[in-house]
N, C-alpha and C. Protein backbone atom coordinates (compact mmCIF):
# COMPACT_ATOMS: atom_id res chain seq x y z
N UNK A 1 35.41 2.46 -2.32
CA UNK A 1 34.45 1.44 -2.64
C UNK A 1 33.08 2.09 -2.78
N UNK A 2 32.20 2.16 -3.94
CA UNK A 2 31.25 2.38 -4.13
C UNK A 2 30.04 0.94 -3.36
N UNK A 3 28.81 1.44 -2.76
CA UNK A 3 28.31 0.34 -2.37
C UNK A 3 26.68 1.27 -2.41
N UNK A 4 25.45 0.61 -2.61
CA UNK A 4 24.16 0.72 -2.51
C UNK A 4 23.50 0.25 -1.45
N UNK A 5 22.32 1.19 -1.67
CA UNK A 5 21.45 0.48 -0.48
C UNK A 5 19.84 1.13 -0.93
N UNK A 6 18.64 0.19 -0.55
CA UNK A 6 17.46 0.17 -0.72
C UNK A 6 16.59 -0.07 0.23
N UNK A 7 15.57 1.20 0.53
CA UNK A 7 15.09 1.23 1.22
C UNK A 7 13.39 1.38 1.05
N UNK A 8 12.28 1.05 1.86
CA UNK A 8 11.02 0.84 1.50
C UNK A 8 10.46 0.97 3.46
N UNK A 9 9.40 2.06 3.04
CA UNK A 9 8.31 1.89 3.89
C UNK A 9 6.95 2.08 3.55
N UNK A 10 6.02 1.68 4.69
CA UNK A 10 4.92 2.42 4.27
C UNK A 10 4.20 2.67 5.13
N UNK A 11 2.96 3.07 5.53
CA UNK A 11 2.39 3.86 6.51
C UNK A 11 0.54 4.35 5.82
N UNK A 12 0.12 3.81 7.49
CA UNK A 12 -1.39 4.05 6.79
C UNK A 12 -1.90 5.78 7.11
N UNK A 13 -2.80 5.61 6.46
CA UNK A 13 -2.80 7.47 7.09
C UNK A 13 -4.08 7.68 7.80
N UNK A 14 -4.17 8.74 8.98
CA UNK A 14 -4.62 8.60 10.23
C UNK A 14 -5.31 10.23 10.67
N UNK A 15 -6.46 10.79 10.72
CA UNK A 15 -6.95 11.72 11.10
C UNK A 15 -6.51 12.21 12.06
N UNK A 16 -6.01 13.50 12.40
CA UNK A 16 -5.78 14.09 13.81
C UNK A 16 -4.21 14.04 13.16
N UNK A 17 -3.56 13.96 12.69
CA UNK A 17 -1.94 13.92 12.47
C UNK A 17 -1.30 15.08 11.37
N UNK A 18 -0.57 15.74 11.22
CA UNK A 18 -0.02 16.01 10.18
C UNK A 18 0.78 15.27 9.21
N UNK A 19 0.95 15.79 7.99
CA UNK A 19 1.33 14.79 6.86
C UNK A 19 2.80 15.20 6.50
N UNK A 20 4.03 14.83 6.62
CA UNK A 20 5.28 15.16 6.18
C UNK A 20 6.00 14.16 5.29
N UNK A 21 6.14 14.84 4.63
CA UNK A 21 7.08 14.19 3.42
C UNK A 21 8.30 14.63 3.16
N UNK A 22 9.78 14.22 2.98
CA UNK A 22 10.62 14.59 3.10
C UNK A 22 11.19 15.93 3.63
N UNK A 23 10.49 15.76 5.05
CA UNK A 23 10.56 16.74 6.19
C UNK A 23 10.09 18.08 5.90
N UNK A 24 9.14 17.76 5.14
CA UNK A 24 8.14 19.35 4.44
C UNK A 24 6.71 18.75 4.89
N UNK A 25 5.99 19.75 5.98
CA UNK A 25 4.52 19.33 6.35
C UNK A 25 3.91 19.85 4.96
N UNK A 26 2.67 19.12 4.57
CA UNK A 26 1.91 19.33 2.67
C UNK A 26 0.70 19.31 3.63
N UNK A 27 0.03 20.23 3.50
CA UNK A 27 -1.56 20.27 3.85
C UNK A 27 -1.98 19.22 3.52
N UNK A 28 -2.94 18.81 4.09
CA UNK A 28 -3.69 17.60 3.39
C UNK A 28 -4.63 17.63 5.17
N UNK A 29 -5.73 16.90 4.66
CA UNK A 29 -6.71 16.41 5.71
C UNK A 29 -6.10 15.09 6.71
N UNK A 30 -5.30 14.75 6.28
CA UNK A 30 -5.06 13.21 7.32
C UNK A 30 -3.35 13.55 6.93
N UNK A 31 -2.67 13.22 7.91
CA UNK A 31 -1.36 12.84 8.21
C UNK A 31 -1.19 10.74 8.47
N UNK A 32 0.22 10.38 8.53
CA UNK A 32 0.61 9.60 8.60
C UNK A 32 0.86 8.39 9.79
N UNK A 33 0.53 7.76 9.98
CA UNK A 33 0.48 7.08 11.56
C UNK A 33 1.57 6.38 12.01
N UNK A 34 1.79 6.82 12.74
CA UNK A 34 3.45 6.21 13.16
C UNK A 34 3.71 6.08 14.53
N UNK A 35 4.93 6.02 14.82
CA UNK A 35 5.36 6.40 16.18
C UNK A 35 6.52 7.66 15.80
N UNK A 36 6.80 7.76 14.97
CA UNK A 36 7.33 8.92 14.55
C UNK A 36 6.61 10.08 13.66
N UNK A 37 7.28 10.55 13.34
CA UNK A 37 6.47 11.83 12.18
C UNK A 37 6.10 11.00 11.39
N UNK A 38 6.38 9.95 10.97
CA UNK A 38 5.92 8.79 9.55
C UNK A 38 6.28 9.13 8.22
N UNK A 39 7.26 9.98 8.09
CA UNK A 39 7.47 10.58 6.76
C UNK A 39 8.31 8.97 6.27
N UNK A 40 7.05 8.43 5.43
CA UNK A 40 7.47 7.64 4.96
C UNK A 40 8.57 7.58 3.74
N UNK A 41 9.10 8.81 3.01
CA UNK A 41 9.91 9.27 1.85
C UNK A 41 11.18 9.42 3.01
N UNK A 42 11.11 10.16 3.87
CA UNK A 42 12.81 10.15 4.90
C UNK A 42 12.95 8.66 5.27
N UNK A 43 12.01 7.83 5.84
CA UNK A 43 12.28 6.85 6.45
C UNK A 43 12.93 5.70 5.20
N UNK A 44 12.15 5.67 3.92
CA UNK A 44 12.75 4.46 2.79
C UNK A 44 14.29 5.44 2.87
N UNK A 45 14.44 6.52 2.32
CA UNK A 45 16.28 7.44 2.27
C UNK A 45 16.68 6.78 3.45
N UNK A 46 16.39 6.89 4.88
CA UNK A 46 17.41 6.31 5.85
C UNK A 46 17.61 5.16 5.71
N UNK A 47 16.66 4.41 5.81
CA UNK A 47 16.84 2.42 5.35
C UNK A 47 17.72 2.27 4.13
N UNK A 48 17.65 3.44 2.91
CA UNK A 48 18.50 3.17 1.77
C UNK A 48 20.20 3.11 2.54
N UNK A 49 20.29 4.34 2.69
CA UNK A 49 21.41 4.61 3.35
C UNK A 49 22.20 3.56 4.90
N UNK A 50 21.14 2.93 5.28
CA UNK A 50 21.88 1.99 6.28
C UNK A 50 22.45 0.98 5.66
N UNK A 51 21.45 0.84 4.51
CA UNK A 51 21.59 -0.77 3.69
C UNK A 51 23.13 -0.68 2.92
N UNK A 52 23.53 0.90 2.56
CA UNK A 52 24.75 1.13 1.58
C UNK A 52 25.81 0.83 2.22
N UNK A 53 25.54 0.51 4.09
CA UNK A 53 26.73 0.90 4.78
C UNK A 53 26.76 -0.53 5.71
N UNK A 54 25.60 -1.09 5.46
CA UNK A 54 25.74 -2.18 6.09
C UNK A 54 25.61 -2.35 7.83
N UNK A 55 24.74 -1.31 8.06
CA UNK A 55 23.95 -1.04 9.24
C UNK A 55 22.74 -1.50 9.95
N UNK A 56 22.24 -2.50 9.41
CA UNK A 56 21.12 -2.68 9.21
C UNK A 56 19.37 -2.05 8.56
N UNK A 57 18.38 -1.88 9.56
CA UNK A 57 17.41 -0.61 9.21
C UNK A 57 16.82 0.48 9.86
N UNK A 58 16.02 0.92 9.86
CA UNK A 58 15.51 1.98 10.63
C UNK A 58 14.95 1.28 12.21
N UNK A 59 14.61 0.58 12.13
CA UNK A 59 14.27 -0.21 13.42
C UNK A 59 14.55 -0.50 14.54
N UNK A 60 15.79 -0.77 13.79
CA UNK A 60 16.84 -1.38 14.60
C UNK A 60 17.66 -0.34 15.78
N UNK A 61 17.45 1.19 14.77
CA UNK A 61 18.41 2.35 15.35
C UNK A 61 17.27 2.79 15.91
N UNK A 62 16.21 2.54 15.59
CA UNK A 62 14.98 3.95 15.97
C UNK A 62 14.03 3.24 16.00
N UNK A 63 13.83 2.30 17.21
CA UNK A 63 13.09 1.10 17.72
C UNK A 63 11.24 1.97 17.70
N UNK A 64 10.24 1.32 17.14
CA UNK A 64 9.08 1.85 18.04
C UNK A 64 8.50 1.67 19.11
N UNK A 65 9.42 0.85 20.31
CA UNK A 65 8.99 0.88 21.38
C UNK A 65 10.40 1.60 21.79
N UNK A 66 10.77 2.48 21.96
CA UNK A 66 11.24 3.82 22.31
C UNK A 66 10.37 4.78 22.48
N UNK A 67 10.05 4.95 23.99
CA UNK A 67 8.82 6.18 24.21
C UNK A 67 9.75 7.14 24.22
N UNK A 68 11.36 7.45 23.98
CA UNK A 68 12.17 8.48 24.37
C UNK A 68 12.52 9.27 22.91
N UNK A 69 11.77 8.46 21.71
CA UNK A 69 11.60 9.00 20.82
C UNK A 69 10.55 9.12 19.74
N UNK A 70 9.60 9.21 20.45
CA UNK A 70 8.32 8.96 20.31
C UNK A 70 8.05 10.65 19.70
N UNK A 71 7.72 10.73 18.33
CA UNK A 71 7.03 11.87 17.81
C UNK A 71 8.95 12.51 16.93
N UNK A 72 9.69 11.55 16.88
CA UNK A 72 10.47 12.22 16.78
C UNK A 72 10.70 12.69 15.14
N UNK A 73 10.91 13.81 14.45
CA UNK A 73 11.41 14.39 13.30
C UNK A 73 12.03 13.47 12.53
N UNK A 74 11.49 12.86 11.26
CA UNK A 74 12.34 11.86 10.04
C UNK A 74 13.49 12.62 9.93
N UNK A 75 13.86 14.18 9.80
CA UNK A 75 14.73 14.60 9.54
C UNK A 75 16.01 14.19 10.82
N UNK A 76 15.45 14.44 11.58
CA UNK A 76 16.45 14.13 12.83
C UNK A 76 17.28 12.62 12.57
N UNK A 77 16.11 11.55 12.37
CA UNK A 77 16.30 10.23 11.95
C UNK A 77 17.76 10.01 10.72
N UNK A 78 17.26 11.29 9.76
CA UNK A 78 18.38 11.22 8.50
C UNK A 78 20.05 12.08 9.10
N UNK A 79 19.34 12.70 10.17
CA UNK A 79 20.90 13.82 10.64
C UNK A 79 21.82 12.40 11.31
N UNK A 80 21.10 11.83 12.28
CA UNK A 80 21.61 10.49 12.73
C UNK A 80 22.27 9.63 12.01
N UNK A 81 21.98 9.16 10.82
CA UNK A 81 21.94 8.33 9.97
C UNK A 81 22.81 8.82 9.22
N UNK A 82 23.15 10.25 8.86
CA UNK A 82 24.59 10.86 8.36
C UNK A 82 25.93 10.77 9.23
N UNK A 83 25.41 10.81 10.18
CA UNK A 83 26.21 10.55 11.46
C UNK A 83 27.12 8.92 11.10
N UNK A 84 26.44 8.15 10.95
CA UNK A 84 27.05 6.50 10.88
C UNK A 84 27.47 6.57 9.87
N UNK A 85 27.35 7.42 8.71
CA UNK A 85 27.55 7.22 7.42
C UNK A 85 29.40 8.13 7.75
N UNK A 86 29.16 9.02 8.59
CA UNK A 86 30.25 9.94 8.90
C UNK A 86 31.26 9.00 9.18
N UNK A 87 31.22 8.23 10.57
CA UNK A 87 31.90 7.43 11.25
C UNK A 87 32.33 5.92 10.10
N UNK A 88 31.43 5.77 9.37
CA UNK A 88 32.05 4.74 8.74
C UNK A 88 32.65 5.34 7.29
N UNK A 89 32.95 6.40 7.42
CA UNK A 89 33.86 7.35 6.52
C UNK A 89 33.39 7.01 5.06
N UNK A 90 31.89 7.44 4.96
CA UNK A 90 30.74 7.51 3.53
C UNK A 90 30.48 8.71 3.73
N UNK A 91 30.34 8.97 1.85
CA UNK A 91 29.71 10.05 1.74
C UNK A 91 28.74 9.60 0.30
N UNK A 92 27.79 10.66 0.67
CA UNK A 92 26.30 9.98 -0.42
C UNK A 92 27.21 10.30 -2.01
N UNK A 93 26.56 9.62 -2.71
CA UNK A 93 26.66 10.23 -3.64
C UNK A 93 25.65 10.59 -4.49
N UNK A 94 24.80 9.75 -4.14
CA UNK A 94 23.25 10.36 -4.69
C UNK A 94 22.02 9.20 -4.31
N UNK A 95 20.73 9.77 -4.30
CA UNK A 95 19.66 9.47 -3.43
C UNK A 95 18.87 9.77 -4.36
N UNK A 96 17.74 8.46 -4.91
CA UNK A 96 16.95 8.62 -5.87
C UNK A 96 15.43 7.85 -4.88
N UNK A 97 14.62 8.72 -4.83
CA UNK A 97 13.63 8.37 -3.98
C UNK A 97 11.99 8.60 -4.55
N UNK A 98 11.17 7.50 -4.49
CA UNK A 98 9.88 8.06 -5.33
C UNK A 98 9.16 7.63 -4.10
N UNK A 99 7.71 8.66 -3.88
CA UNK A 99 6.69 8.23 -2.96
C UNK A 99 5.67 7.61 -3.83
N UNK A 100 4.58 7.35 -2.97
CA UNK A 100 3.96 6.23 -3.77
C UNK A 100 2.50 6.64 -3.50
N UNK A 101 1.28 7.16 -3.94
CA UNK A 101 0.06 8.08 -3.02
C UNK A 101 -0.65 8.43 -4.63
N UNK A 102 -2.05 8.50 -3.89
CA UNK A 102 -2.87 9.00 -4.61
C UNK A 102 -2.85 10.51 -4.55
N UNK A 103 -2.88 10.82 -3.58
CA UNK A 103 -3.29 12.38 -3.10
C UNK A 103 -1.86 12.48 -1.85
N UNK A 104 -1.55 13.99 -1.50
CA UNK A 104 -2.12 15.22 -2.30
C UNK A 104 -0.92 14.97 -3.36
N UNK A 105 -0.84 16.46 -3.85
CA UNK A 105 -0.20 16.36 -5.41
C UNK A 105 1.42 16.58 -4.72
N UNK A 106 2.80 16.22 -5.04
CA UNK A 106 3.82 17.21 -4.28
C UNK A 106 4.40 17.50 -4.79
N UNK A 107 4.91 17.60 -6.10
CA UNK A 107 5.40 18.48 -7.72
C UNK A 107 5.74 19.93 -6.75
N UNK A 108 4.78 20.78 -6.31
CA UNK A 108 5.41 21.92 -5.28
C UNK A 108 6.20 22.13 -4.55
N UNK A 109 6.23 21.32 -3.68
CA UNK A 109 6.57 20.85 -2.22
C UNK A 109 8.16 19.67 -3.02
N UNK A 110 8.42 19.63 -4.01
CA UNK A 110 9.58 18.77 -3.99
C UNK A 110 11.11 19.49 -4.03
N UNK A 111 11.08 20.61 -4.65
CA UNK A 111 12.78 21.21 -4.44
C UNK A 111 12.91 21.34 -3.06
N UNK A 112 11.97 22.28 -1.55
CA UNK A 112 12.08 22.08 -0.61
C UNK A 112 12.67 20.52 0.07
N UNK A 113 11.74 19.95 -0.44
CA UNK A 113 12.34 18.32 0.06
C UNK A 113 13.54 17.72 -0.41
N UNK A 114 13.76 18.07 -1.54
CA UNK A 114 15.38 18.05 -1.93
C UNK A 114 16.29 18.48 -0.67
N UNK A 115 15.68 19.74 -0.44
CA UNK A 115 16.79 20.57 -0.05
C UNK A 115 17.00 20.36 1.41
N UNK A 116 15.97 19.70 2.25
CA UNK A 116 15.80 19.66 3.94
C UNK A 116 16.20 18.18 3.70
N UNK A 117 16.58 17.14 2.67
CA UNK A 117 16.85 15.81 3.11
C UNK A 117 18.36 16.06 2.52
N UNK A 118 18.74 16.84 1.77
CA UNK A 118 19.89 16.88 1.48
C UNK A 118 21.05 17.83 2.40
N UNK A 119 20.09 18.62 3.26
CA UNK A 119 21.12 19.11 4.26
C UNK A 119 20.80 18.21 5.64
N UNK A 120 19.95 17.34 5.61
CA UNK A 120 20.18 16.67 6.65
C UNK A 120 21.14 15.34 6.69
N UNK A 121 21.70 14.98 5.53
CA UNK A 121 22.43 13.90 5.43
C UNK A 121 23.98 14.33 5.02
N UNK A 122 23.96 15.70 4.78
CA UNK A 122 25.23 16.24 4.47
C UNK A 122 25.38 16.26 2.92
N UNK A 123 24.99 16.21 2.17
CA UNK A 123 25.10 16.60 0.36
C UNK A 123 24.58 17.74 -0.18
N UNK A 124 24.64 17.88 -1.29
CA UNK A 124 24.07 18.75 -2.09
C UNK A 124 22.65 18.77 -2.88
N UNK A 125 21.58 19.29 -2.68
CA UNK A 125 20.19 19.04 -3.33
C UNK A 125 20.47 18.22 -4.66
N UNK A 126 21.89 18.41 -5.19
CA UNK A 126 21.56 17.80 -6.77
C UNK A 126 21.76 16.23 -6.58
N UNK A 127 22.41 15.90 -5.29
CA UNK A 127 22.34 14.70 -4.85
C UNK A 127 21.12 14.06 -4.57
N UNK A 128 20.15 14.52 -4.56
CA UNK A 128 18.69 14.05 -3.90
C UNK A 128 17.87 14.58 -5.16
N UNK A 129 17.30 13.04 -5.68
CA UNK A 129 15.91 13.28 -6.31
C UNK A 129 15.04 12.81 -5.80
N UNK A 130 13.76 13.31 -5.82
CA UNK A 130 12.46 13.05 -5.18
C UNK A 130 11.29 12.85 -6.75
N UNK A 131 10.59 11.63 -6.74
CA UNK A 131 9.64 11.94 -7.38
C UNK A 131 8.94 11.38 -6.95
N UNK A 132 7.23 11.40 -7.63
CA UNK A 132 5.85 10.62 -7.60
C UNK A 132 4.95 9.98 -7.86
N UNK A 133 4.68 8.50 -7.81
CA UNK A 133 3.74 7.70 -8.55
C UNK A 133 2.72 7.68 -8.11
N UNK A 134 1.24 7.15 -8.74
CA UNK A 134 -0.16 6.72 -7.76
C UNK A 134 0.19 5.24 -8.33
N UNK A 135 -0.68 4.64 -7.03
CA UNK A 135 -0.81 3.07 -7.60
C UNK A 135 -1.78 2.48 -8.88
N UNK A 136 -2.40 3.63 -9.21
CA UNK A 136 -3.39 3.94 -10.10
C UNK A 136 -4.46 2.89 -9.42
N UNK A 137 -4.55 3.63 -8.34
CA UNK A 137 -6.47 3.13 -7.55
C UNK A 137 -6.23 1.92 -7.11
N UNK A 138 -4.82 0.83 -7.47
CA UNK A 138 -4.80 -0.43 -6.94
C UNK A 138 -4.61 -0.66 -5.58
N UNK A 139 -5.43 -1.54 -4.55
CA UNK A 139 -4.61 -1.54 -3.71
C UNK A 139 -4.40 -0.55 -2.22
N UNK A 140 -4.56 -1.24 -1.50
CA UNK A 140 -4.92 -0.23 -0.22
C UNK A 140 -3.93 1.66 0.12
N UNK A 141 -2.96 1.43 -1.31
CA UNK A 141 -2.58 2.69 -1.38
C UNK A 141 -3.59 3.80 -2.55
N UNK A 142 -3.95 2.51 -3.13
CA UNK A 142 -4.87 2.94 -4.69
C UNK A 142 -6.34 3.89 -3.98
N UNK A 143 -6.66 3.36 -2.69
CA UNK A 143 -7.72 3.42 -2.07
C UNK A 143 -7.32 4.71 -1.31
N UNK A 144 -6.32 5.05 -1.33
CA UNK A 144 -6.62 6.11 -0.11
C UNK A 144 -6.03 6.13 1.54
N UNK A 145 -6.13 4.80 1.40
CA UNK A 145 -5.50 4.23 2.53
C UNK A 145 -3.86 4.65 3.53
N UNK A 146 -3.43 4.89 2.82
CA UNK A 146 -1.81 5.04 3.09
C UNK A 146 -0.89 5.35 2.36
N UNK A 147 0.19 5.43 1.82
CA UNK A 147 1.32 5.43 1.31
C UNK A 147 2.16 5.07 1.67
N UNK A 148 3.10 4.90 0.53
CA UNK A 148 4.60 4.39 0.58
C UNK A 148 5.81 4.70 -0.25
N UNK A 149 6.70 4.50 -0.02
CA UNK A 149 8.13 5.35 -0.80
C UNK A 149 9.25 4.02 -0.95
N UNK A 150 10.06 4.28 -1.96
CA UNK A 150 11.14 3.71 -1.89
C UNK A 150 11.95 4.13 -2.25
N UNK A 151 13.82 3.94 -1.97
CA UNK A 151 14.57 4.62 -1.85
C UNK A 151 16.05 3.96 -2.54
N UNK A 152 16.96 4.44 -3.19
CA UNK A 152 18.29 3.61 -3.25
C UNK A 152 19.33 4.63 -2.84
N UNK A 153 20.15 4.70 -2.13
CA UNK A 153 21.21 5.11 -2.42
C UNK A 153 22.32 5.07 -2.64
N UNK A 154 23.25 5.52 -3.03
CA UNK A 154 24.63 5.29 -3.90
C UNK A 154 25.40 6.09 -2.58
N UNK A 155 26.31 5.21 -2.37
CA UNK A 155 27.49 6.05 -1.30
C UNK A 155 28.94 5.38 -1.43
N UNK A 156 29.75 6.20 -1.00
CA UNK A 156 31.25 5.44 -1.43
C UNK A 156 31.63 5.93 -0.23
N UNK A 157 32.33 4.63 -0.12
CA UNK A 157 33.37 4.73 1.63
C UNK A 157 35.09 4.92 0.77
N UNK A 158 35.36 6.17 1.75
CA UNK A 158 36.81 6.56 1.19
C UNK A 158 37.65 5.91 2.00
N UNK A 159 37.50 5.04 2.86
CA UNK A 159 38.70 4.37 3.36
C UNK A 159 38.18 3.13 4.17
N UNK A 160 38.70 2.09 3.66
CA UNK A 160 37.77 0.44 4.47
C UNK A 160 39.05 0.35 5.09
N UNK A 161 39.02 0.98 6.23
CA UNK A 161 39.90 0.60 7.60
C UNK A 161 39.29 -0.86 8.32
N UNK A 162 38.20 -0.93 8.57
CA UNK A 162 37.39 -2.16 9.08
C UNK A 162 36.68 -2.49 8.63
C-alpha cells in the first residue's frame, strides 16, 4: 500500500542560538527558537512521515514540555521516526521538502542535507529533495522574522498485518 503524508512547521528566529537546517548548522547571525534544535525542514519531513503512517505529529512523540528532551537533535527526532516507520513495516520512498526564508542562501548546504536526512530515516539521498523559497518580503517570514518548511512524503507499507 502506497500512502502520503504532509508535514509543516515554523519557527521564529532567536539571537544566541544556532541555525540548523536539515541537520546541517548554516552560519547565519540568529538560529531558530525552539525547545529543540528547531530545524524547522527535519521537523515538517518527520510530521510528513508520521502523517504517511498514521501516527499522528511531532508533538505528540516529542512533546515540548519534555525537559528530558530538551535541546534535542531534529536528526535524532527523524532516526526515531524511522524507527515507527520500521515497526509499522514502511519504507520511504521519497521526501520532497522546501524551506521557506529570506536569508541565509542554502543552494550549498543542500546535498549535505540530503544526505544527513536521508541516512537518518534509512533511504537513499536520491530519495530526499530539499529546496528553497522566500516569501518575497511578505509576511512575518518576508520580514525576517522566522521561517518555515513543508514536507510530503511518499512511503509504502509492505505488509498491513494491522
Amino acid at each position: 500500500m502506497i500512502r502520503c503524508g504532509i508535514g509543516y512547521d515554523i519557527h521564529r528566529l532567536a539571537e544566541g542560538r544556532k541555525l540548523f537546517l536539515g541537520g546541517v548548522e548554516i552560519p547565519y547571525a540568529r538560529g531558530l527558537e525552539g525547545h529543540s534544535d528547531a530545524d524547522v525542514l527535519s521537523h515538517a519531513i518527520a510530521d510528513a512521515l508520521l502523517g504517511a503512517i498514521g501516527a499522528g505529529d511531532i508533538g505528540q512523540h516529542f512533546p515540548n514540555t519534555d525537559e528530558s528532551i530538551r535541546g534535542i537533535s531534529s536528526l535524532e527526532i527523524l532516526k526515531q521516526v524511522a524507527k515507527l516507520l520500521t515497526d509499522k513495516r514502511a519504507r520511504v520512498i521519497n521526501v520532497d521538502a522546501t524551506l521557506i526564508a529570506e536569508a541565509p542562501k542554502i543552494g550549498p548546504h543542500v546535498p549535505e542535507m540530503r544526505q544527513k536526512i536521508a541516512d537518518a530515516i534509512g533511504t537513499s539521498d536520491s530519495n530526499v529533495n530539499v529546496k528553497a523559497t522566500t516569501n518575497e518580503e511578505l509576511g512575518p517570514i518576508g520580514r525576517g522574522e522566522g521561517m518555515a518548511s513543508i514536507a510530503i512524503a511518499t512511503i509504502e507499507i509492505t505488509d498491513i498485518g494491522d
